[in-house]
N, C-alpha and C. Protein backbone atom coordinates (compact mmCIF):
# COMPACT_ATOMS: atom_id res chain seq x y z
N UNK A 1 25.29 9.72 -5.17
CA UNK A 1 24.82 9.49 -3.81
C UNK A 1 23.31 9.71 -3.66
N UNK A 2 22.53 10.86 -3.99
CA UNK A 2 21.38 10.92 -4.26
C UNK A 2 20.74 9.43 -4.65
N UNK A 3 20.95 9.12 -5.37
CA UNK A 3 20.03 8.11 -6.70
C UNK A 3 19.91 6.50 -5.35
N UNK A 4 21.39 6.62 -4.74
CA UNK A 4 21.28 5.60 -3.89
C UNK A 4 20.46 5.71 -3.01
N UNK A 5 20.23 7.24 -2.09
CA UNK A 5 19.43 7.47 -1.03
C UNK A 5 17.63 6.99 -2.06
N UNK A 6 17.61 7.61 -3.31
CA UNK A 6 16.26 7.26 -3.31
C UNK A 6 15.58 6.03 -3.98
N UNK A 7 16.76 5.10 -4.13
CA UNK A 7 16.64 3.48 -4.30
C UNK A 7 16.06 2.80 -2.74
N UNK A 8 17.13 3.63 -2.08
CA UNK A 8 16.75 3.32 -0.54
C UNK A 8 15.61 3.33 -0.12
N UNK A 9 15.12 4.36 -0.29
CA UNK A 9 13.28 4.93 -0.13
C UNK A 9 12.44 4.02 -0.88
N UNK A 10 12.87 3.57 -2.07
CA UNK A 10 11.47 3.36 -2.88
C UNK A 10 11.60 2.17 -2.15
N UNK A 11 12.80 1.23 -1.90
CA UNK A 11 12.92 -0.44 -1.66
C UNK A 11 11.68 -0.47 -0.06
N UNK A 12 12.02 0.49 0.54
CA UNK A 12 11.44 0.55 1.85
C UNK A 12 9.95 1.20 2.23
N UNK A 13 9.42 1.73 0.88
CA UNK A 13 8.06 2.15 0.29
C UNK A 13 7.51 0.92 -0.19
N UNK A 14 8.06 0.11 -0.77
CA UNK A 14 7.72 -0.88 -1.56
C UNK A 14 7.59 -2.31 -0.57
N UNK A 15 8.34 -1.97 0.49
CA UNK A 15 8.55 -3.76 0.93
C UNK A 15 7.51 -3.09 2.04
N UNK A 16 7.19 -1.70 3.00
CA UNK A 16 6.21 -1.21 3.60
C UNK A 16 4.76 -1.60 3.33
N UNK A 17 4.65 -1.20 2.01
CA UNK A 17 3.28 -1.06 1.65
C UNK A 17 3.19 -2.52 1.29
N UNK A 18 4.17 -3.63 0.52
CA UNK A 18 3.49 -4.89 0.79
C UNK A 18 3.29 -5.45 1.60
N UNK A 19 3.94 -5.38 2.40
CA UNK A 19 3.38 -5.80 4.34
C UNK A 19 2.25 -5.52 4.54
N UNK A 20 2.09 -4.39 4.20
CA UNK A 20 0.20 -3.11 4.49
C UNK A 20 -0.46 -4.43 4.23
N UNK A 21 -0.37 -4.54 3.01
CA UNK A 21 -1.28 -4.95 1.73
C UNK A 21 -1.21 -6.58 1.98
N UNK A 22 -0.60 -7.55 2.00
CA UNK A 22 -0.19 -8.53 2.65
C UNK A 22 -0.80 -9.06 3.70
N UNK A 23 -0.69 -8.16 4.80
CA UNK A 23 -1.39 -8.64 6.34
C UNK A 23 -2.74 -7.63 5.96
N UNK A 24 -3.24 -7.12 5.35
CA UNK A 24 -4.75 -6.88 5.35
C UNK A 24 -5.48 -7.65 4.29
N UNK A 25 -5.03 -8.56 3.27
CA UNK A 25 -5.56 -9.35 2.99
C UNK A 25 -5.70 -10.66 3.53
N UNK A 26 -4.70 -11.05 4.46
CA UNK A 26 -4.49 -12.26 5.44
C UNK A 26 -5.64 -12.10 6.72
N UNK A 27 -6.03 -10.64 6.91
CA UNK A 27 -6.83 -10.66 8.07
C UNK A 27 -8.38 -10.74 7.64
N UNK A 28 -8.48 -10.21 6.41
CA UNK A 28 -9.90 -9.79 5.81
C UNK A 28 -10.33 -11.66 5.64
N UNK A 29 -9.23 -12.46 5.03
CA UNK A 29 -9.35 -13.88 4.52
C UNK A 29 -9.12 -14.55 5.44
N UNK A 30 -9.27 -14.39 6.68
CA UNK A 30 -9.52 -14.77 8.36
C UNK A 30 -11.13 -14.28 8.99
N UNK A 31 -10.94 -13.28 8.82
CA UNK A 31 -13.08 -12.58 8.88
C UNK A 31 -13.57 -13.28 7.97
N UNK A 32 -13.58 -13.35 6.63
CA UNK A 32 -14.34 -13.57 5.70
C UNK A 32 -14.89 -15.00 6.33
N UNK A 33 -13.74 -16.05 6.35
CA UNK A 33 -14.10 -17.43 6.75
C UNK A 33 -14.90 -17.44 8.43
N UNK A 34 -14.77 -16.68 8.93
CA UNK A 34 -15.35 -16.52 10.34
C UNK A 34 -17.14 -16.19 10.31
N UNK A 35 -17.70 -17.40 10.81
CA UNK A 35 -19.21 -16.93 10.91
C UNK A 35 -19.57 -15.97 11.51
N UNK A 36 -19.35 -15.48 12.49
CA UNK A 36 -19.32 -14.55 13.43
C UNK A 36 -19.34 -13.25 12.37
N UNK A 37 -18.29 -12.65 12.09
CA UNK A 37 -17.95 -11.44 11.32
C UNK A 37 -19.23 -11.20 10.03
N UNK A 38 -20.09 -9.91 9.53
CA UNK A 38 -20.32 -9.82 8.61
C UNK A 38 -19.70 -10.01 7.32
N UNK A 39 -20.14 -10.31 5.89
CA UNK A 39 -19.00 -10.52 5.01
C UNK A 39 -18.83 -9.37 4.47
N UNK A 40 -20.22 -8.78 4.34
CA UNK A 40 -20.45 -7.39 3.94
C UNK A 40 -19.64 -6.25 4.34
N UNK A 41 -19.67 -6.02 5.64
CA UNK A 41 -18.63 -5.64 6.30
C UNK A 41 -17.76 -5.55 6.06
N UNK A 42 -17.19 -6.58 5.83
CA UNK A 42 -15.68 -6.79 4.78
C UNK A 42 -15.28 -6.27 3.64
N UNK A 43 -16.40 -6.38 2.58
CA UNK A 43 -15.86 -5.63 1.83
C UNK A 43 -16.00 -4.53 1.62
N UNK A 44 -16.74 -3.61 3.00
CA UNK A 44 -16.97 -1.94 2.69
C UNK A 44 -15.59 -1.70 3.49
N UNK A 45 -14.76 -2.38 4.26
CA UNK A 45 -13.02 -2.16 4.76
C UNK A 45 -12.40 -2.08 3.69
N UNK A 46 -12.59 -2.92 2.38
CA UNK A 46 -11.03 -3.40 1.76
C UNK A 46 -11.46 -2.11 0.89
N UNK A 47 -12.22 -1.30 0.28
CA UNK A 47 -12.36 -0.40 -0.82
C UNK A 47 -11.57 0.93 0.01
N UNK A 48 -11.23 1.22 0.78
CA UNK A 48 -10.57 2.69 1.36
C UNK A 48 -8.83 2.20 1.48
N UNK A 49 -8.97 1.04 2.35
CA UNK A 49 -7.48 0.63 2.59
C UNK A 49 -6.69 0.42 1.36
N UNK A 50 -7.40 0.09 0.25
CA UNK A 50 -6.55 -0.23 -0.87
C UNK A 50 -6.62 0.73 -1.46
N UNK A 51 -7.79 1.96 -1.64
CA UNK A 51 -7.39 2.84 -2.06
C UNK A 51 -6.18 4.00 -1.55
N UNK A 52 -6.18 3.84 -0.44
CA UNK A 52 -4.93 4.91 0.71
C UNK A 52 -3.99 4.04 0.28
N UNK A 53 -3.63 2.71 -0.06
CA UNK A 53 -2.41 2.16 -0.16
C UNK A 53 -1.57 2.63 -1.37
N UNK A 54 -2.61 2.30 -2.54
CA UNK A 54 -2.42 2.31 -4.20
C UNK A 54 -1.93 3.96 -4.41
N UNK A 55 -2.98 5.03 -3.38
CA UNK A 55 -2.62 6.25 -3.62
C UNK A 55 -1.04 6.75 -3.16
N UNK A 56 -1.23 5.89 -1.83
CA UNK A 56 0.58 6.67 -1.60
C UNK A 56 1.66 6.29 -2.35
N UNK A 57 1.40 4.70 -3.05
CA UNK A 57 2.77 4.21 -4.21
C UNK A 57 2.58 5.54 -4.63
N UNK A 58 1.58 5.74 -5.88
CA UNK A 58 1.24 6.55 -7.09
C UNK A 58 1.84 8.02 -6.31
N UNK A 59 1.63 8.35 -5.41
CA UNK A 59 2.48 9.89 -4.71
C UNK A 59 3.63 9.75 -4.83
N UNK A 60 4.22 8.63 -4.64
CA UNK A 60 5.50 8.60 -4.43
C UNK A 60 6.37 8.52 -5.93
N UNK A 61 5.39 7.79 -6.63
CA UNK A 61 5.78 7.74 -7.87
C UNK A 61 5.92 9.17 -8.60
N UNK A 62 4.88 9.32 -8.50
CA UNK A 62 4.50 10.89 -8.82
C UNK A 62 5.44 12.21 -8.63
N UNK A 63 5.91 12.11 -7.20
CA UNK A 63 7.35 12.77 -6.46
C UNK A 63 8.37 12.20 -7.39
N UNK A 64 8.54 11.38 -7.63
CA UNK A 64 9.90 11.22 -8.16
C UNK A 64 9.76 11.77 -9.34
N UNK A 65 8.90 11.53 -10.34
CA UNK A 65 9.00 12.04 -11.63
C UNK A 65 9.34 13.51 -12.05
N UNK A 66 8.27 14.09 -11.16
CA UNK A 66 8.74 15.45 -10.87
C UNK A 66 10.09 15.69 -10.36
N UNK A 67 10.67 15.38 -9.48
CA UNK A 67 12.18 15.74 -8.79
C UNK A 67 13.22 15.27 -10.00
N UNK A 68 12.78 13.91 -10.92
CA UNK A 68 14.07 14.13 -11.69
C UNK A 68 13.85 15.08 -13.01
N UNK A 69 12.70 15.29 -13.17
CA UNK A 69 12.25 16.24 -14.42
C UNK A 69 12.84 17.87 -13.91
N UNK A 70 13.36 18.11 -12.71
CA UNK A 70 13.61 19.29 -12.15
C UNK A 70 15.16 19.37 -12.22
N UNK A 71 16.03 17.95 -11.94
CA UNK A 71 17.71 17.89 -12.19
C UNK A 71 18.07 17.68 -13.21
């Protein structure tokens, strides 16, 4: 029962964070093409968001390894 609850988690970590990741590259590649918007601009956004994204997989990954190295 465990193993199912944390299949559950990762599927819903995983389909989460590609949404994140997904609609912030769809919006950045909406600015970018926009005269209006700096481009520069743009890419001092995408270096934090992808790093907070990439970091919470890798936590989560990280959590698990540890929790089954503990059962």
């Amino acid at each position: 029962m465990p193993e199912k609850l944390t299949v559950q988690i990762i599927w819903a970590v995983v389909i989460t964070l590609g949404l994140i990741v997904s609609s912030t590259v769809l919006v950045l590649l909406i600015a970018l093409f926009d005269p209006v918007v700096d481009n520069a601009e743009i890419f001092k956004m995408l270096q934090p968001a992808f790093n907070t994204i990439v970091g919470a997989f890798v936590g989560l990954l990280g959590g698990l390894t540890i929790s089954k190295n503990k059962t």
